[in-house]
C-alpha atoms as a PDB file:
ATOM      1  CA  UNK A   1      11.665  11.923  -2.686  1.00  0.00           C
ATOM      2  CA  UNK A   2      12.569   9.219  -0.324  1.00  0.00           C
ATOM      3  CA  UNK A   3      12.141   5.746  -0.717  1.00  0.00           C
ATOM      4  CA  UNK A   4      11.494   3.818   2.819  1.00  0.00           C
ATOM      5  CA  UNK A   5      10.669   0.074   3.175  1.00  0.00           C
ATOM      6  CA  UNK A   6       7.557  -0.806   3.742  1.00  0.00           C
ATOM      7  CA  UNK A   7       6.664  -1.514   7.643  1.00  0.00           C
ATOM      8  CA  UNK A   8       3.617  -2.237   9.069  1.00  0.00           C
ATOM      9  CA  UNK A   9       2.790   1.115  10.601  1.00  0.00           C
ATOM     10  CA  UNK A  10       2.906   2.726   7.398  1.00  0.00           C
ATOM     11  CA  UNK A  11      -0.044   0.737   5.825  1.00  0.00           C
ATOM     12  CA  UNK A  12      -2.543   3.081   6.496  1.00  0.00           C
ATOM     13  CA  UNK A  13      -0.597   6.088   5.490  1.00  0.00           C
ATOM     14  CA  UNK A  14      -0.179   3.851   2.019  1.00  0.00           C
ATOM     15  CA  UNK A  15      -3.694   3.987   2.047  1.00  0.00           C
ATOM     16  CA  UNK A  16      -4.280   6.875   2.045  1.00  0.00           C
ATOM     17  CA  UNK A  17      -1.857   7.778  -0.651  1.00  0.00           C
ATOM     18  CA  UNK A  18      -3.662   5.292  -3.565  1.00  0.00           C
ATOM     19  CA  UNK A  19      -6.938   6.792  -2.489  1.00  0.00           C
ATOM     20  CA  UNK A  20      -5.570  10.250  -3.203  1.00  0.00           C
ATOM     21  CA  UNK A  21      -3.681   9.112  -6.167  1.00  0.00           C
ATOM     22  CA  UNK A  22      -6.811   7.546  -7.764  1.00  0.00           C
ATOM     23  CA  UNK A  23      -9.045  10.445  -6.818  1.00  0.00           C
ATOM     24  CA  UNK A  24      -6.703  13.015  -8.635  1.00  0.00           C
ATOM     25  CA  UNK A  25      -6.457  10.801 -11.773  1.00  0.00           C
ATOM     26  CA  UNK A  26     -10.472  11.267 -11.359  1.00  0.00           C
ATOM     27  CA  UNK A  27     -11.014   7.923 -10.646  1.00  0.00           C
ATOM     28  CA  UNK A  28     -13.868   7.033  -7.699  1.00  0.00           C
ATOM     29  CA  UNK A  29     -11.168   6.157  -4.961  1.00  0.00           C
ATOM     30  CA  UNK A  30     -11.979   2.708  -3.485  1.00  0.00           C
ATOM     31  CA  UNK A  31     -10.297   0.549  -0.979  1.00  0.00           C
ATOM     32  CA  UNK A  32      -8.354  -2.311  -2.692  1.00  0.00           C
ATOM     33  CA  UNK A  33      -8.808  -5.213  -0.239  1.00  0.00           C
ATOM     34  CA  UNK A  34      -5.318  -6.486  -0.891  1.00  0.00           C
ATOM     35  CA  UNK A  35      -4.238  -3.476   1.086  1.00  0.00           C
ATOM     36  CA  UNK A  36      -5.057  -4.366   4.230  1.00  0.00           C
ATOM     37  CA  UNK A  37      -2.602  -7.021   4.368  1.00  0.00           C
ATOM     38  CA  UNK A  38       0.623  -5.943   2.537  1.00  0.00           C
ATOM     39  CA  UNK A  39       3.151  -7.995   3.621  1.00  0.00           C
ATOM     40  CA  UNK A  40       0.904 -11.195   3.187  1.00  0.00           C
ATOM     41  CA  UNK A  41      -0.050 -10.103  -0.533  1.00  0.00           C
ATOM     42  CA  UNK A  42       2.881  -8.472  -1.891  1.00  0.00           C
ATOM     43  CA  UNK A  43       6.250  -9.060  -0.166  1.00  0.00           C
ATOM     44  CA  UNK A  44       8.411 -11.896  -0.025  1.00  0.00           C
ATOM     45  CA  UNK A  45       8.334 -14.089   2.580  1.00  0.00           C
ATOM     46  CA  UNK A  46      12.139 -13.227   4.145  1.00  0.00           C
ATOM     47  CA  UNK A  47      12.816 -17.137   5.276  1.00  0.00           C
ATOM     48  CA  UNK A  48      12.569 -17.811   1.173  1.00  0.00           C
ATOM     49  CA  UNK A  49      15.136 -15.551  -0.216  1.00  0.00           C
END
């Protein structure tokens, strides 16, 4: 396994991955909204570390 950083253009490929992740723990896969913007919802700001 490797473990990248997230970047922008990977957002939809991360996607992609929960949807597939929830569907094969036989959950109905659904789009979490707080997806769509990563950065803005779950990194840190880099101008406050």
């Amino acid at each position: 396994m490797i473990i990248k950083e997230f970047e922008p253009k990977y957002r939809d490929d991360l996607i992609y991955m929960v949807l597939e992740a929830k569907n094969a723990l036989g959950r109905v896969p659904g789009l979490n909204e707080d997806l769509l913007d990563i950065q803005k919802n779950y990194l840190i700001p880099q101008n406050s570390k």
